[in-house]
Structures are given as structure tokens and as C-alpha cells.
N, C-alpha and C. Protein backbone atom coordinates (compact mmCIF):
# COMPACT_ATOMS: atom_id res chain seq x y z
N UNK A 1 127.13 208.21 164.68
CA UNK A 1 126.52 208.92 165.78
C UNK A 1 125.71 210.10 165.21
N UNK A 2 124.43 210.47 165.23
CA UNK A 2 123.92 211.41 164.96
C UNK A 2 123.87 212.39 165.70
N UNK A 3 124.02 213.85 165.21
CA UNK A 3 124.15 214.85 165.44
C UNK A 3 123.41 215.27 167.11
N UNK A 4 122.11 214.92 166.59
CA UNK A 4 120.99 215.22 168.00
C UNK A 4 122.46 214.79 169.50
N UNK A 5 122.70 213.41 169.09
CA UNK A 5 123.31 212.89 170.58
C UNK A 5 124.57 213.59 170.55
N UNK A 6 125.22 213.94 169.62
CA UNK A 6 126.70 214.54 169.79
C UNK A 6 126.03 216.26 170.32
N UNK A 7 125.19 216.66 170.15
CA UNK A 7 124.66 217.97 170.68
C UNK A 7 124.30 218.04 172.18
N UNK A 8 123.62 217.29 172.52
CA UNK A 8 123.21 216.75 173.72
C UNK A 8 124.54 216.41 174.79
N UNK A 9 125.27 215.65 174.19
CA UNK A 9 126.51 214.84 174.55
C UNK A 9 127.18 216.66 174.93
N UNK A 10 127.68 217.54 174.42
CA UNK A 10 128.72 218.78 174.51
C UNK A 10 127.65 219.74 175.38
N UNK A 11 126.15 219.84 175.58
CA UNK A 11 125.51 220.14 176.49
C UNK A 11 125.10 219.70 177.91
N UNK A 12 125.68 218.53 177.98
CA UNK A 12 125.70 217.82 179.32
C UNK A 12 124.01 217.15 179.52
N UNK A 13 123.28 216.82 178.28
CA UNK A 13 122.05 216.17 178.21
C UNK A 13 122.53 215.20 178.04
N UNK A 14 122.12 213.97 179.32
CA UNK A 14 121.87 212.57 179.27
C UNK A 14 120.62 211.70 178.83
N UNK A 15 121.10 211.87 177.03
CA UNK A 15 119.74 210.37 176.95
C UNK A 15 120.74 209.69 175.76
N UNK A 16 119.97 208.52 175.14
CA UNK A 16 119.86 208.06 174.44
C UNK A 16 118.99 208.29 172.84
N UNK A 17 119.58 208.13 172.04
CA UNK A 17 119.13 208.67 171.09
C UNK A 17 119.01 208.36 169.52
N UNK A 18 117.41 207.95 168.75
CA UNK A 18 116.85 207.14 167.56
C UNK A 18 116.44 207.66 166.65
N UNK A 19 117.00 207.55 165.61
CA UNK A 19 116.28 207.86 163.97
C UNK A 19 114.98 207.48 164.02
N UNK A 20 114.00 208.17 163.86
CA UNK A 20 112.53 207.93 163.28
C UNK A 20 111.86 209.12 162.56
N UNK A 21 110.71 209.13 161.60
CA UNK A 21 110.46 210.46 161.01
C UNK A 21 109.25 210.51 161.17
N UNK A 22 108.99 211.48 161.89
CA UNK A 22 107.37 211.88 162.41
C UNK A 22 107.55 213.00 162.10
N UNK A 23 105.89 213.47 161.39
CA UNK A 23 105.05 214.91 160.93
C UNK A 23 104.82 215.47 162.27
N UNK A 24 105.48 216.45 162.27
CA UNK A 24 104.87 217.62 163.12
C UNK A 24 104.86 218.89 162.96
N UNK A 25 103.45 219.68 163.73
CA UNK A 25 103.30 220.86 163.26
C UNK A 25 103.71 221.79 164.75
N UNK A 26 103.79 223.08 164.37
CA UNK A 26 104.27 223.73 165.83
C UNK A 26 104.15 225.04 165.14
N UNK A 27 104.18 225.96 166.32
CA UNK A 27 104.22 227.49 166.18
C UNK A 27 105.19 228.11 167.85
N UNK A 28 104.71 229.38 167.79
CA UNK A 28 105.49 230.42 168.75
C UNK A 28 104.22 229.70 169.76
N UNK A 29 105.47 229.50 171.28
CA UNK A 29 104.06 229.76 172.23
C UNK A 29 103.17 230.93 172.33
N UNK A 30 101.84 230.19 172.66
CA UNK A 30 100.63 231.04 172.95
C UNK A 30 99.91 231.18 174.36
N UNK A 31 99.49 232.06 174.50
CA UNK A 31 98.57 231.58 175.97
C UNK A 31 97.30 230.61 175.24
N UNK A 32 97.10 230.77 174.21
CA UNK A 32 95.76 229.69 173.81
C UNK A 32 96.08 228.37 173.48
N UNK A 33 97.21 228.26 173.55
CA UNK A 33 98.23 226.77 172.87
C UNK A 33 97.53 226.20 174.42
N UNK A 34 97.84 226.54 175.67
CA UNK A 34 97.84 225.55 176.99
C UNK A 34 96.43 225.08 176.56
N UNK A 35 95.46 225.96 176.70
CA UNK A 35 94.31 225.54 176.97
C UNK A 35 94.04 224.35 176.23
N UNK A 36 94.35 224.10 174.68
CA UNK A 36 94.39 222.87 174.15
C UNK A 36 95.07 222.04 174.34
N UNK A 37 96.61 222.30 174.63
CA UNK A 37 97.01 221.06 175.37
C UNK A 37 96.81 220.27 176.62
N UNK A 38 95.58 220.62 177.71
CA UNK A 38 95.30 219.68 178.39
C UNK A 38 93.81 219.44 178.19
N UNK A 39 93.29 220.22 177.19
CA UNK A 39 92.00 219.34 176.16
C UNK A 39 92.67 218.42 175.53
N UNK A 40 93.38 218.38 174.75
CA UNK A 40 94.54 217.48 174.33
C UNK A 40 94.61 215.81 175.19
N UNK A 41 95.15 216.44 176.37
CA UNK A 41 95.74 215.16 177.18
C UNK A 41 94.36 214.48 177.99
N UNK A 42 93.33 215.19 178.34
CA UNK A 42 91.81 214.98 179.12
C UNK A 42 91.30 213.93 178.51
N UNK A 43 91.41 214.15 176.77
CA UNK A 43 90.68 213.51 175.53
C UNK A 43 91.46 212.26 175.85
N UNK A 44 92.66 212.07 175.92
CA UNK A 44 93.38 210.75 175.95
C UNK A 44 93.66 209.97 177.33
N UNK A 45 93.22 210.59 178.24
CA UNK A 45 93.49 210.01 179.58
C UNK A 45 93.46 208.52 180.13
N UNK A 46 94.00 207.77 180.60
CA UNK A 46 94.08 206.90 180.54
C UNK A 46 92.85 206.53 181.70
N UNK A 47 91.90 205.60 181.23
CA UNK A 47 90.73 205.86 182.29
C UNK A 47 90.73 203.77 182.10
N UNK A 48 91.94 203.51 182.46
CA UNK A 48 91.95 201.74 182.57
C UNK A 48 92.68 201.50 184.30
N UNK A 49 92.17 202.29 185.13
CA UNK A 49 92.42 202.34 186.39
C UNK A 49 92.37 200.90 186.96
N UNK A 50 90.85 201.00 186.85
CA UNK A 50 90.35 199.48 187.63
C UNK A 50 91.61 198.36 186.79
N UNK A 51 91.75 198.13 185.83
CA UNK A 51 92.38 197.33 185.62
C UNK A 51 93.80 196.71 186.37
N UNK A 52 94.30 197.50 186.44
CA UNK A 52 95.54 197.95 187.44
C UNK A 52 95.26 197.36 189.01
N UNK A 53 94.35 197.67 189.31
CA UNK A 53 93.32 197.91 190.92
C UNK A 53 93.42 195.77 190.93
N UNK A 54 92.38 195.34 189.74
CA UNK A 54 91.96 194.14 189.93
C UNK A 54 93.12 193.32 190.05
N UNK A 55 93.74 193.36 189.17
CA UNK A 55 95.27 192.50 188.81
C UNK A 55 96.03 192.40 190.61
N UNK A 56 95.70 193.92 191.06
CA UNK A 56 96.61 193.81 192.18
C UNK A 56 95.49 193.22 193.35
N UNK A 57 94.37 192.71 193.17
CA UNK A 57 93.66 192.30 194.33
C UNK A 57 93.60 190.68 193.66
N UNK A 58 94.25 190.12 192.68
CA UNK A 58 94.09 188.75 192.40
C UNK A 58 92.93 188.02 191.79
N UNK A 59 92.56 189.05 191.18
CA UNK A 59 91.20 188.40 190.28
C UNK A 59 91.62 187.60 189.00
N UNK A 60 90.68 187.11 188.66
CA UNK A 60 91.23 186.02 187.33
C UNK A 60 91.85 187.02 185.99
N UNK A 61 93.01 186.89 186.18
CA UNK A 61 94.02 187.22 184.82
C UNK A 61 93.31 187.20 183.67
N UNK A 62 92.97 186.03 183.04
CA UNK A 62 92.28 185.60 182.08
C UNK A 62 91.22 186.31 181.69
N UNK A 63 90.49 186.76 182.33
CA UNK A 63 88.98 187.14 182.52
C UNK A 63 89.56 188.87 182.00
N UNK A 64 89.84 189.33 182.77
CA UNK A 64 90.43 190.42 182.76
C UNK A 64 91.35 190.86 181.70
N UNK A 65 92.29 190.23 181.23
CA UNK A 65 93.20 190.37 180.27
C UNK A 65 92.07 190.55 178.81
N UNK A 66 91.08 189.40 178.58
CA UNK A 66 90.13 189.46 177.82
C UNK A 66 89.19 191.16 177.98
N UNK A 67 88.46 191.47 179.46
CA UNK A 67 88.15 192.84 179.15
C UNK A 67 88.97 194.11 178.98
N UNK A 68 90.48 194.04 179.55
CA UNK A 68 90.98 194.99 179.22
C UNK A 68 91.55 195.14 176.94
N UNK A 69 91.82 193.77 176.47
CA UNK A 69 91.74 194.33 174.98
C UNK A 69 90.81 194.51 174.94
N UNK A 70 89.27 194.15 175.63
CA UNK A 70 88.24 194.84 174.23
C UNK A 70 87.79 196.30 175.29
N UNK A 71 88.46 196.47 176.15
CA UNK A 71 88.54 198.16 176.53
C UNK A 71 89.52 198.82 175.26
N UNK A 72 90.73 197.94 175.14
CA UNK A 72 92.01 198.76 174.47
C UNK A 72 90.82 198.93 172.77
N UNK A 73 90.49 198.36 172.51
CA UNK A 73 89.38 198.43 171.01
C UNK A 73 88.63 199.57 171.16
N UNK A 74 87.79 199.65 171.95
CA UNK A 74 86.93 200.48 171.78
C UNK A 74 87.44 201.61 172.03
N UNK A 75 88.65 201.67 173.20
CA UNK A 75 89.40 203.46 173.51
C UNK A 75 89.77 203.66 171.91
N UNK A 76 90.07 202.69 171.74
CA UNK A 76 91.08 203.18 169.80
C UNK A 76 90.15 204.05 169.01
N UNK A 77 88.89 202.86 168.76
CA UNK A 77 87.60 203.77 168.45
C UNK A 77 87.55 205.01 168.76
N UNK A 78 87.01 204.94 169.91
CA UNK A 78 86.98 206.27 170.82
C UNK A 78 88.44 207.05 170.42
N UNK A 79 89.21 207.38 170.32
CA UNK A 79 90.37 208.15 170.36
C UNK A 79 90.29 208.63 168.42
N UNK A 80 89.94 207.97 167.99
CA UNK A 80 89.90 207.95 166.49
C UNK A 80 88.42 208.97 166.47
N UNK A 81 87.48 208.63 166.98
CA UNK A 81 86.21 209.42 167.19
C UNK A 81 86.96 211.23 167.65
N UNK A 82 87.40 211.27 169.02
CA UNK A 82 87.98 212.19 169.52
C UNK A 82 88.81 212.93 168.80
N UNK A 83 90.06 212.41 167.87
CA UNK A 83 90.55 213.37 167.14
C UNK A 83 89.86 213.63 166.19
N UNK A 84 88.82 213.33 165.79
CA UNK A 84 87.72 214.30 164.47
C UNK A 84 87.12 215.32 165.66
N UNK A 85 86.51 215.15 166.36
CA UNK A 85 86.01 216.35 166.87
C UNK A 85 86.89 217.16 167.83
N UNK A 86 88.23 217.06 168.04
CA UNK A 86 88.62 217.93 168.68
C UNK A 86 89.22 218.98 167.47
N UNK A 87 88.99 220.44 168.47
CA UNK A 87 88.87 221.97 167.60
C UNK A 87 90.31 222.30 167.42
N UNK A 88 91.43 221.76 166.92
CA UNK A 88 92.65 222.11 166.90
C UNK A 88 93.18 223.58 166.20
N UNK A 89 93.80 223.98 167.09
CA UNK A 89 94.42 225.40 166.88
C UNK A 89 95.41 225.13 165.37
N UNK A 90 94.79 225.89 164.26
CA UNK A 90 96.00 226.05 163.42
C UNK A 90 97.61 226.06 163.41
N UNK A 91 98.17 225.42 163.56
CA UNK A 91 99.68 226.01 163.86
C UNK A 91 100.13 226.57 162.45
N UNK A 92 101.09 227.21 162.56
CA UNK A 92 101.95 228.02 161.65
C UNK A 92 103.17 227.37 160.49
N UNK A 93 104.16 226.48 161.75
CA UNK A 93 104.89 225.42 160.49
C UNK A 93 104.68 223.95 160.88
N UNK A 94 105.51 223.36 160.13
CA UNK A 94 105.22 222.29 159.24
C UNK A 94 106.90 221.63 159.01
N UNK A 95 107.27 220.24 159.82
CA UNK A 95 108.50 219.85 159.59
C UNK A 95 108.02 218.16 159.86
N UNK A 96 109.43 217.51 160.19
CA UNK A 96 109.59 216.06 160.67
C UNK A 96 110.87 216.09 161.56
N UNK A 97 110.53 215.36 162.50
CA UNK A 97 111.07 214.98 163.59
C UNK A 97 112.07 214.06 162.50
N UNK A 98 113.44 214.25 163.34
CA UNK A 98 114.27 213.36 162.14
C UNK A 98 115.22 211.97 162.93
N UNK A 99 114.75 212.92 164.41
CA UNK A 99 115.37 212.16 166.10
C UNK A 99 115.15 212.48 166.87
N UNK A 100 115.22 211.52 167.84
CA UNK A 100 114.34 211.92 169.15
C UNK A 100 115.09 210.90 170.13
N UNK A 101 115.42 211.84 171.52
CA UNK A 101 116.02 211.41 172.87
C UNK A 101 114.87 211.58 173.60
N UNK A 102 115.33 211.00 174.77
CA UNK A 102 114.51 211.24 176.04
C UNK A 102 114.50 212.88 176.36
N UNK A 103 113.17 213.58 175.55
CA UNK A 103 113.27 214.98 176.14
C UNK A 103 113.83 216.26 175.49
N UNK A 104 114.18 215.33 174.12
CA UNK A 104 115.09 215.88 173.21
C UNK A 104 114.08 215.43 171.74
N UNK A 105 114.45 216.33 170.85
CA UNK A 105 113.59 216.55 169.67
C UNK A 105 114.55 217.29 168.73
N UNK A 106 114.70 216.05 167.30
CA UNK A 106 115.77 217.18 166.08
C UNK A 106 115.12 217.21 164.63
N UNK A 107 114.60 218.27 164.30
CA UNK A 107 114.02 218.78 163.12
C UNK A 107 114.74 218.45 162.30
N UNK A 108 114.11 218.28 161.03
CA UNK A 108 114.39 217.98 159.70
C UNK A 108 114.83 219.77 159.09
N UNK A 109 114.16 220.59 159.21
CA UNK A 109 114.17 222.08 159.06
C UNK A 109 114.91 222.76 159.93
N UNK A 110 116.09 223.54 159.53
CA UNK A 110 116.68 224.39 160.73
C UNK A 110 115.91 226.01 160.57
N UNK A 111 114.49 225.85 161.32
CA UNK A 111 113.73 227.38 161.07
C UNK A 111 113.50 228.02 162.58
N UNK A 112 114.07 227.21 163.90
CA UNK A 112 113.70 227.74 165.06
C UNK A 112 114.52 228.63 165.48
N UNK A 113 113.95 230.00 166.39
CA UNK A 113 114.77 230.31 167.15
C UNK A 113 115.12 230.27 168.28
N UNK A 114 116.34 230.60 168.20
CA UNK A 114 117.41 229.91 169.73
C UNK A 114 116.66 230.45 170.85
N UNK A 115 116.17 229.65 171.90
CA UNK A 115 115.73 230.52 173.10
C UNK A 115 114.36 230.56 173.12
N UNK A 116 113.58 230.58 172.36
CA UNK A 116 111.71 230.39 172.24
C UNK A 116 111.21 229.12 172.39
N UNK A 117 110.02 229.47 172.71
CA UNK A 117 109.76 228.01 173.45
C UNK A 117 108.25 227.83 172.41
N UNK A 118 108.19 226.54 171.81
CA UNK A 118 107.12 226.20 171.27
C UNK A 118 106.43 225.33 171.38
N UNK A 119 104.80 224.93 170.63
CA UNK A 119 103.89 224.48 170.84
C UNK A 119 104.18 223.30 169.70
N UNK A 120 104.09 222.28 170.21
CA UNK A 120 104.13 220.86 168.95
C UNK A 120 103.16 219.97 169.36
N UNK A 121 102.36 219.56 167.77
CA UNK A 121 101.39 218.30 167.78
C UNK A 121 102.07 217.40 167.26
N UNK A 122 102.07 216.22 167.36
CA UNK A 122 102.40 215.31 166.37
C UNK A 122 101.85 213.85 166.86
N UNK A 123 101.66 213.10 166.16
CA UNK A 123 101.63 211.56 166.44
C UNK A 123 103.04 210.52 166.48
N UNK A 124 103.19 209.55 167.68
CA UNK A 124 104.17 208.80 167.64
C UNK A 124 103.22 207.86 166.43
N UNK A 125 103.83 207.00 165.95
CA UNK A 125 104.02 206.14 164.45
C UNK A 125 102.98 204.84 165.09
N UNK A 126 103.69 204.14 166.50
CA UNK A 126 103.20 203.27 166.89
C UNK A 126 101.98 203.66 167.77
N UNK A 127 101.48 204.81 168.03
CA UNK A 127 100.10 205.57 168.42
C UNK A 127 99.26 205.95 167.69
N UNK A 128 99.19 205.60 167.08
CA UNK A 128 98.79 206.07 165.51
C UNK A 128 97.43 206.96 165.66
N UNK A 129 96.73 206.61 166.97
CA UNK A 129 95.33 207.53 167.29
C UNK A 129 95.48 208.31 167.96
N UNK A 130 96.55 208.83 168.78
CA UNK A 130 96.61 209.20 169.59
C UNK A 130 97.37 210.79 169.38
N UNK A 131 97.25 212.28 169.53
CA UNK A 131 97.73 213.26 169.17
C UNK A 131 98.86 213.51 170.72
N UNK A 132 99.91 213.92 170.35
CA UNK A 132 100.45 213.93 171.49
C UNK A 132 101.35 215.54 171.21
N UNK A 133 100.54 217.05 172.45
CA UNK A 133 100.90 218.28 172.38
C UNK A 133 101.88 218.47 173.31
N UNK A 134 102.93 219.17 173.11
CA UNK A 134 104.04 219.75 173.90
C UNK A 134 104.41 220.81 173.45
N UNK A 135 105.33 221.44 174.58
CA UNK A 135 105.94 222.64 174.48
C UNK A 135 107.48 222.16 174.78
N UNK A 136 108.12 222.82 174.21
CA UNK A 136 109.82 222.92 173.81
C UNK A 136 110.21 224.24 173.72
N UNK A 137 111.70 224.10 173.99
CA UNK A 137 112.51 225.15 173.74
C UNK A 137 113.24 224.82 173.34
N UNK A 138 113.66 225.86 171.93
CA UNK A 138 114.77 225.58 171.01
C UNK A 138 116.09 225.59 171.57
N UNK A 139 116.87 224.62 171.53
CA UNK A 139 118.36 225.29 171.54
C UNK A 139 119.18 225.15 170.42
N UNK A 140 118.66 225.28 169.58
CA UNK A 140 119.32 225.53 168.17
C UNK A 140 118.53 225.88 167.18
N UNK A 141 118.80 225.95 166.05
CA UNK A 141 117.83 226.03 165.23
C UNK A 141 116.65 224.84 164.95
N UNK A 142 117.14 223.95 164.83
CA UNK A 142 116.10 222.52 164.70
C UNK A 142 116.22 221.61 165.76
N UNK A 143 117.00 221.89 167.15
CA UNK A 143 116.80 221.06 168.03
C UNK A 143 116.31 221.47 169.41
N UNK A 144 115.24 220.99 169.84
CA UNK A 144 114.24 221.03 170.81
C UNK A 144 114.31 220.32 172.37
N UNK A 145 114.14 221.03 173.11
CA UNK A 145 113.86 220.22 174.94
C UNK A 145 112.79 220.10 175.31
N UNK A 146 112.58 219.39 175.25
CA UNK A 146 110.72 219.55 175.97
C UNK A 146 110.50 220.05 177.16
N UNK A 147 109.83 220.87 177.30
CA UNK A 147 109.52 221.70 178.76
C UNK A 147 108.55 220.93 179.57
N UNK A 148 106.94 221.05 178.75
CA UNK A 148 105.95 220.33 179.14
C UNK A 148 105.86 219.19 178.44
N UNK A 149 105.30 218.52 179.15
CA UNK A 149 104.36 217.03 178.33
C UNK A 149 103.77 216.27 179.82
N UNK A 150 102.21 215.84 179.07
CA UNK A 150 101.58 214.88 179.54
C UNK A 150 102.40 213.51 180.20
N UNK A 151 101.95 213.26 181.51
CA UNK A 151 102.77 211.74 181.95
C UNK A 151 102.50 211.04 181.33
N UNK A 152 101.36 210.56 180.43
CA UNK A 152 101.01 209.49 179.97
C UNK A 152 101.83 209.39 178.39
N UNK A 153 101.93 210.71 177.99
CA UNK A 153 102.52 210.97 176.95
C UNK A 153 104.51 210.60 176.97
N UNK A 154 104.49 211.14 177.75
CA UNK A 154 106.32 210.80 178.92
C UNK A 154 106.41 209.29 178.20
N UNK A 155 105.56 208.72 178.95
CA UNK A 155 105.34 207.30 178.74
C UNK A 155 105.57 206.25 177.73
N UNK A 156 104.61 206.73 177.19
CA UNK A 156 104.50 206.57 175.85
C UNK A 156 106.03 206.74 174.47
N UNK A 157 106.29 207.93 175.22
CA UNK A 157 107.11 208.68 174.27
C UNK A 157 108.38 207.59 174.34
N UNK A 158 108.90 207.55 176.21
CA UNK A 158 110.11 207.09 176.18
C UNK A 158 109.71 205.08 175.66
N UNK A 159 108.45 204.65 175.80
CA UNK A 159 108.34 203.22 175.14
C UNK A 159 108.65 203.59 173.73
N UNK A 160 108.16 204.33 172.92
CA UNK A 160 108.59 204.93 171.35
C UNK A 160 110.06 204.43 171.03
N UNK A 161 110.68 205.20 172.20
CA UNK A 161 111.83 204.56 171.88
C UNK A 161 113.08 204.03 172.08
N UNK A 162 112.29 203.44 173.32
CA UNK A 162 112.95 201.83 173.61
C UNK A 162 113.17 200.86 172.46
N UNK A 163 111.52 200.76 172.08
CA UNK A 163 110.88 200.11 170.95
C UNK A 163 112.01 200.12 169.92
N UNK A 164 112.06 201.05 169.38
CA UNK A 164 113.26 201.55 167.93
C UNK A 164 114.63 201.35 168.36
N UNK A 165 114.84 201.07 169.55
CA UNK A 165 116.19 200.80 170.24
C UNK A 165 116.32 199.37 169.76
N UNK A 166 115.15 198.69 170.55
CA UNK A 166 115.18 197.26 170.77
C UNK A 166 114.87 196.31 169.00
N UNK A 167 114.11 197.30 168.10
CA UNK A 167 114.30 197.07 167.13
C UNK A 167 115.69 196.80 166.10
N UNK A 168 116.28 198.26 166.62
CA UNK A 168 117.69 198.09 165.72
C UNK A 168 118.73 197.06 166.25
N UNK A 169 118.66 196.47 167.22
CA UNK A 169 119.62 195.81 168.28
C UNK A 169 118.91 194.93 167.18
N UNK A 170 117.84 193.85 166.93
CA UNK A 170 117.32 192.74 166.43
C UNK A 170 118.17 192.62 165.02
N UNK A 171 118.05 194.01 164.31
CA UNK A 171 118.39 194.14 162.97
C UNK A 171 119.80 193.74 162.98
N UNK A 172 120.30 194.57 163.91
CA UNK A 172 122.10 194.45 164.01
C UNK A 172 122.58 193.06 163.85
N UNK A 173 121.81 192.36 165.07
CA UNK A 173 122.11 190.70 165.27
C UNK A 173 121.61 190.19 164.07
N UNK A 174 120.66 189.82 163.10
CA UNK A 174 120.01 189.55 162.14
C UNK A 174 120.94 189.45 161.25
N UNK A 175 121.61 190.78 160.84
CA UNK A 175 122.85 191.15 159.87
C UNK A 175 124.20 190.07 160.36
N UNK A 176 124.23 190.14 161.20
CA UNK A 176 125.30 189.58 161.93
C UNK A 176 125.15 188.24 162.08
N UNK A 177 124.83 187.45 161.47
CA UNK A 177 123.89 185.66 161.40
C UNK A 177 123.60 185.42 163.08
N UNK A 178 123.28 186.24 163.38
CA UNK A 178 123.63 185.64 165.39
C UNK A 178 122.05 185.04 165.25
């Protein structure tokens, strides 16, 4: 059992909770941190509406399934374009995510302090284009709550890690001749 969930678990936080190691950078909140984090989330917005719209009015699957990957191609492009030109605020440190719950975040570095609430960039692994900014508050030295985050990011985050859930379950059985 790793630490993150036995912490969570004696705080009365309900999630679930996965080993993965993601780079992230963070500092003290700022009032200039917001303004980039919903430049941040604007840049990534999910603008595949119609898609959603058609599917539910019964248009040809096929047809559609075909324009929405070569939408998903070119957003990649586009998102890969977008993080070169977006003006990112320097942050201050420099760690890895070592685990991550629903809402919950555990540093590799124990450098936070208890009670401050901070600004984090980082990329999920399987997003690989995609920058995803939040704010947290420490409740420990290296373990984090997320205050804010993007819905789409929410999203994203909790598929992250389902994904690594549903991965290790494969591995387990694998090991296990099942």
C-alpha cells in the first residue's frame, strides 16, 4: 500500500490510488499564476462539440468517426504548435509526481509547506501534448489536494488513472497464467 493512500485513508480522503512518475514544476501561489492557467486551459479546449451533437442526431458513424481522428491529428498538431508559443511563467521548483489519487498528488521531494497552496504544470505521460495547470494545497510536505483544475483536465486526469489501474490488473493476471 503506498503511503499517498494510507495518508488519505487516516484523513478521511476517498480515492483510489497509482504509481506513475511525472515532471512537474510548481511555485508559491501567485495572482499571475491564474491568469495563465485559464490561457492554459482556452489553448486546450475541447472544441469537438459538433461531434458529440452529430452522433446524437444519427448521422453516419463511419463518416464521422473518420472526421473526428483526422480532427484528433491536427488538434495534436495544433496543441504541439500551442505549447511553443505559449509565454509560460517561470516556476521556482522542480520534482516528480511519484502518485496520484483522484485529487490527490505525492511528490518525490518533501520541500512543501503545510497549508500553502500552489501552482503546478505538468504533462500526464499518455497526453503527451497537452500541459495540464493546477493549484493545490499542501498537506504535508510532498503531498498535495487539488483545489483548482480544468474539467477537461478532471477528465483526463481521472482516465490517467483508470488507465494505470486497468493496466496493473492485466499485469497481475498475466503473472498469474490467468
Amino acid at each position: 500500500m503506498h503511503k499517498l493512500y494510507e495518508f488519505c485513508k487516516d484523513k478521511g480522503i476517498d480515492t483510489r490510488v497509482v504509481e506513475s512518475v511525472i515532471a512537474v514544476e510548481f511555485s508559491l501561489e501567485k495572482k499571475e499564476f491564474l491568469e495563465e492557467y485559464f490561457r492554459i486551459g482556452a489553448a486546450y479546449e475541447d472544441a469537438n462539440p459538433w461531434g458529440n451533437k452529430l452522433k446524437d442526431r444519427g448521422e453516419d458513424t463511419l463518416v464521422l468517426e473518420i472526421l473526428v481522428e483526422l480532427y484528433k491529428k491536427i488538434s495534436r498538431l495544433e496543441h504541439r504548435m500551442i505549447r511553443q508559443e505559449l509565454d509560460l511563467v517561470a516556476l521556482e521548483s522542480k520534482s516528480n509526481i511519484l502518485a496520484l489519487g483522484h485529487g490527490v498528488l505525492f511528490l518525490e521531494d518533501e520541500i512543501l509547506e503545510v497549508g500553502s497552496v500552489y501552482y503546478l504544470r505538468f504533462v500526464l505521460p499518455s497526453f503527451s501534448d497537452r500541459i495540464i495547470a493546477i493549484f493545490a494545497k499542501a498537506l504535508s510536505a510532498n503531498i498535495l489536494q487539488i483545489t483548482k483544475m480544468q474539467a477537461r483536465d478532471i477528465q483526463d486526469f481521472d482516465s490517467y488513472i483508470a488507465n494505470i489501474e486497468m493496466a496493473t490488473i492485466r499485469v497481475q493476471k498475466y503473472l498469474k497464467g490467468e
